[in-house]
Protein backbone atom coordinates (compact mmCIF):
# COMPACT_ATOMS: atom_id res chain seq x y z
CA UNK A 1 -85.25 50.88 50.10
CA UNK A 2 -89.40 50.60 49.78
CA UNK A 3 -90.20 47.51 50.93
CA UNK A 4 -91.76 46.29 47.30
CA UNK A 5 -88.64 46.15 46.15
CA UNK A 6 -87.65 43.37 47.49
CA UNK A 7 -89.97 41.33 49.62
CA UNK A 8 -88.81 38.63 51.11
CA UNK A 9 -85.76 40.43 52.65
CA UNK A 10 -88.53 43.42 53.42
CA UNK A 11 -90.35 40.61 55.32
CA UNK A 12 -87.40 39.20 57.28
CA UNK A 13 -85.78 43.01 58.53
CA UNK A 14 -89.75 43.63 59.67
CA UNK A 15 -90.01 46.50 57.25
CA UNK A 16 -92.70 45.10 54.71
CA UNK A 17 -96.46 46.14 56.12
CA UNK A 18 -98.79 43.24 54.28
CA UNK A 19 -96.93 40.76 56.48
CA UNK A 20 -99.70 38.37 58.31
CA UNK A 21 -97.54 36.22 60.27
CA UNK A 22 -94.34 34.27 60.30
CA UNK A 23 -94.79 30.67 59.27
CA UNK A 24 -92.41 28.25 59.45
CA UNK A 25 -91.33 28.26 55.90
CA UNK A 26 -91.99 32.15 55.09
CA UNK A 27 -93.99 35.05 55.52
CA UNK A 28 -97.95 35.05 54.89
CA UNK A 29 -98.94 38.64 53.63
CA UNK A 30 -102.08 39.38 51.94
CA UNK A 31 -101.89 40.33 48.78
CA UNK A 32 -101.61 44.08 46.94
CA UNK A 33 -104.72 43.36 45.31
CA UNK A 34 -107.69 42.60 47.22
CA UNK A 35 -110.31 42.64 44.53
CA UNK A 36 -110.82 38.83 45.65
CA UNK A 37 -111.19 39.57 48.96
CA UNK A 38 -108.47 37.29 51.26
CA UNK A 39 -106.53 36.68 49.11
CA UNK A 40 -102.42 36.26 50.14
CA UNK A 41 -99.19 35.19 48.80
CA UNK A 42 -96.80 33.08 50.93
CA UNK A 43 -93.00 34.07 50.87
CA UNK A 44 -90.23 32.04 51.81
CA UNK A 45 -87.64 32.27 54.19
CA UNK A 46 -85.15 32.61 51.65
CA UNK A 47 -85.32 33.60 48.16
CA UNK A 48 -84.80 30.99 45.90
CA UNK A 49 -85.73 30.41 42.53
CA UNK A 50 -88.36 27.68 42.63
CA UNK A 51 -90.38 25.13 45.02
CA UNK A 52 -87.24 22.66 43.64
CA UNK A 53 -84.00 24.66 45.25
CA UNK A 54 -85.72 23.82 48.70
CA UNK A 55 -84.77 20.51 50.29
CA UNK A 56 -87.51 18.03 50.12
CA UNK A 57 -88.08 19.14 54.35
CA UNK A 58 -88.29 22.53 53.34
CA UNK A 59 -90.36 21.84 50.39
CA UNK A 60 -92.92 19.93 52.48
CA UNK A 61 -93.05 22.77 55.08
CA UNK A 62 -93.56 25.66 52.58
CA UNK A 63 -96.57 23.71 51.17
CA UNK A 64 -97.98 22.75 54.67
CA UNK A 65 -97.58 26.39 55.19
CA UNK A 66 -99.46 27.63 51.99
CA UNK A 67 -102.58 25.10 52.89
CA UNK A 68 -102.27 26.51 56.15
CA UNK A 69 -102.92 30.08 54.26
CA UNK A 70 -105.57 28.33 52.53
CA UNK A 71 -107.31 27.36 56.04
CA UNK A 72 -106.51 31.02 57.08
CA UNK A 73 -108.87 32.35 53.93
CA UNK A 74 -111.42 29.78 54.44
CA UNK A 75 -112.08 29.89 57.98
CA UNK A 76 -112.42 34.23 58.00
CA UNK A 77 -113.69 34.97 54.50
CA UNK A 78 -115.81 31.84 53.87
CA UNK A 79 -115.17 31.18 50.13
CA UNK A 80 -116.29 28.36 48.20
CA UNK A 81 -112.92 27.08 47.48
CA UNK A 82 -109.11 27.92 47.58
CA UNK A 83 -106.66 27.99 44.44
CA UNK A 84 -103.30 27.66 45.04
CA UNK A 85 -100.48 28.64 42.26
CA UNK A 86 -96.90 28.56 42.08
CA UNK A 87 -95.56 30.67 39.53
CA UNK A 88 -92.52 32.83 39.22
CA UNK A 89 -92.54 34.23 35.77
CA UNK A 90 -93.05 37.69 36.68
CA UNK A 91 -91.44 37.72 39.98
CA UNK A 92 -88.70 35.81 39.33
CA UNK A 93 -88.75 33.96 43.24
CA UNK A 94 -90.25 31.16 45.00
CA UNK A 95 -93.54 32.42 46.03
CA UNK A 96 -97.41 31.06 46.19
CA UNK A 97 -100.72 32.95 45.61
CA UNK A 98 -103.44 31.93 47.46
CA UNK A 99 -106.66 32.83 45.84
CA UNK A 100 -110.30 32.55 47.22
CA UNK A 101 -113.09 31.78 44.69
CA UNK A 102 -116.00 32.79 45.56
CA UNK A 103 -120.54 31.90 44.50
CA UNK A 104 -120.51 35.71 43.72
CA UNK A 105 -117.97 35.57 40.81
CA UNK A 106 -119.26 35.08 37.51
CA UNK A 107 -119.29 31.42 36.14
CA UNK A 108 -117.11 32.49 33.53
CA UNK A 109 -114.75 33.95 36.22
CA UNK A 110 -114.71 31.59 38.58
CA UNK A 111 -114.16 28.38 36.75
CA UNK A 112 -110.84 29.78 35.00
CA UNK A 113 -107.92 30.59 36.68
CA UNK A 114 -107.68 34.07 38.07
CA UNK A 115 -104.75 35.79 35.95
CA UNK A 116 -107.33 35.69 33.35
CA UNK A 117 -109.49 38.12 35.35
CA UNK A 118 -109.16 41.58 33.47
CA UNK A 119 -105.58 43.22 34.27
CA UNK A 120 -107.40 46.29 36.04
CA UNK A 121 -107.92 44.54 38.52
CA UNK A 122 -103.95 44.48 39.11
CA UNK A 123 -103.65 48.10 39.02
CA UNK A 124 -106.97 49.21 39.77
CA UNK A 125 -106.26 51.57 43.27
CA UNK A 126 -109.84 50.96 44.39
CA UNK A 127 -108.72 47.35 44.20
CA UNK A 128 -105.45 47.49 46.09
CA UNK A 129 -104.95 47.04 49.83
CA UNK A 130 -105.92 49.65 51.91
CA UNK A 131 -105.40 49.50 55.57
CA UNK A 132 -108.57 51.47 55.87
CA UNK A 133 -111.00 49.03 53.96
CA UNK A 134 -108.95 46.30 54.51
CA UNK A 135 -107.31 46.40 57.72
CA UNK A 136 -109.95 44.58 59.71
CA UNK A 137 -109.78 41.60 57.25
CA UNK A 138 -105.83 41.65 57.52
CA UNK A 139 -106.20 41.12 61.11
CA UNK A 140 -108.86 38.52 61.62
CA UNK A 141 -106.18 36.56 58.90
CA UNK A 142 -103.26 37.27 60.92
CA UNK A 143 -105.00 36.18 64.70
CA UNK A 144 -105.82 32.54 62.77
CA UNK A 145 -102.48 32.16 61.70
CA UNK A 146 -101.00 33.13 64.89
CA UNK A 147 -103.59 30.73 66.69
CA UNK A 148 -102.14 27.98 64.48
CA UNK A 149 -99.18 28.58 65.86
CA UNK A 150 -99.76 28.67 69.22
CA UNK A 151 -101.53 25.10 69.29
C-alpha cells in the first residue's frame, strides 16, 4: 500500500516519510506542497470524521497540538503569521493545515485564505516536497517539535 493512500494509518505503522514528529494527539508532517514554505498538516491518532467525534480531552489536545505546529513554523521559518484550517471536504478525515503567511506574498494573496492561491500550486512538482530542497527545513521542524517534547 503507498503510504498516500491512507495517512494516518501510514503514520502510525511508521511507513509515511513527511512525518515530523509524534504529538500527543497525531502526527505533524509537512505538507506535499511546499510552495509556502513550512507549511504542515497535523493528523490524528485515529481517523475520525471531524474535530467533534473526539472527546472534549482529545479535542483540546489535538488543538494544543496544531498551535504547537504553529510555534514549530514560526520559530524556524519566521513568517508573519500562522493560519490554521480545519476542513475535511476533500479528504474526508479529521485533519488541520497549518499555513505560514508570509511579507513576500502578494497583498492580494496573503490577505485571503490560501485555497484560493492558483491550483498549480497543488500539483505543480517544482512545488511539492522534495527531500533534496526541502529536507533541511523538514528537519529543523521536526528537532523543535521533538524539543517540545522533551521539556
Amino acid at each position: 500500500m503507498d503510504w498516500r493512500e491512507n495517512r494516518v494509518e501510514s503514520a502510525l505503522n511508521g511507513t509515511n516519510p513527511m512525518v515530523l514528529a509524534k504529538m500527543k494527539s497525531g502526527f505533524a508532517v509537512i505538507g506535499d506542497t511546499q510552495f509556502l514554505p513550512g507549511y504542515c498538516v497535523l493528523l490524528p491518532k485515529k481517523e475520525v470524521l471531524s474535530l467533534n467525534d473526539l472527546t472534549i480531552d482529545e479535542r483540546s489536545q489535538f488543538l494544543t497540538d496544531m498551535s504547537l505546529v504553529g510555534d514549530a513554523i514560526m520559530n524556524v521559518c519566521h513568517p508573519l503569521r500562522i493560519n490554521y484550517d480545519i476542513l475535511g471536504n476533500t479528504d474526508a478525515f479529521l485533519h488541520a493545515h497549518i499555513f505560514p503567511r508570509y511579507e513576500w506574498e502578494k497583498d492580494e494573496r496573503r490577505k485571503m485564505p490560501v485555497w484560493l492561491y492558483d491550483s498549480s500550486n497543488w500539483y505543480d512538482e517544482e512545488k511539492h516536497f522534495n527531500e533534496h530542497k526541502h529536507g533541511k527545513l523538514k528537519e529543523e521542524l521536526a528537532n523543535y517539535l521533538k524539543h517540545i517534547y522533551e521539556k
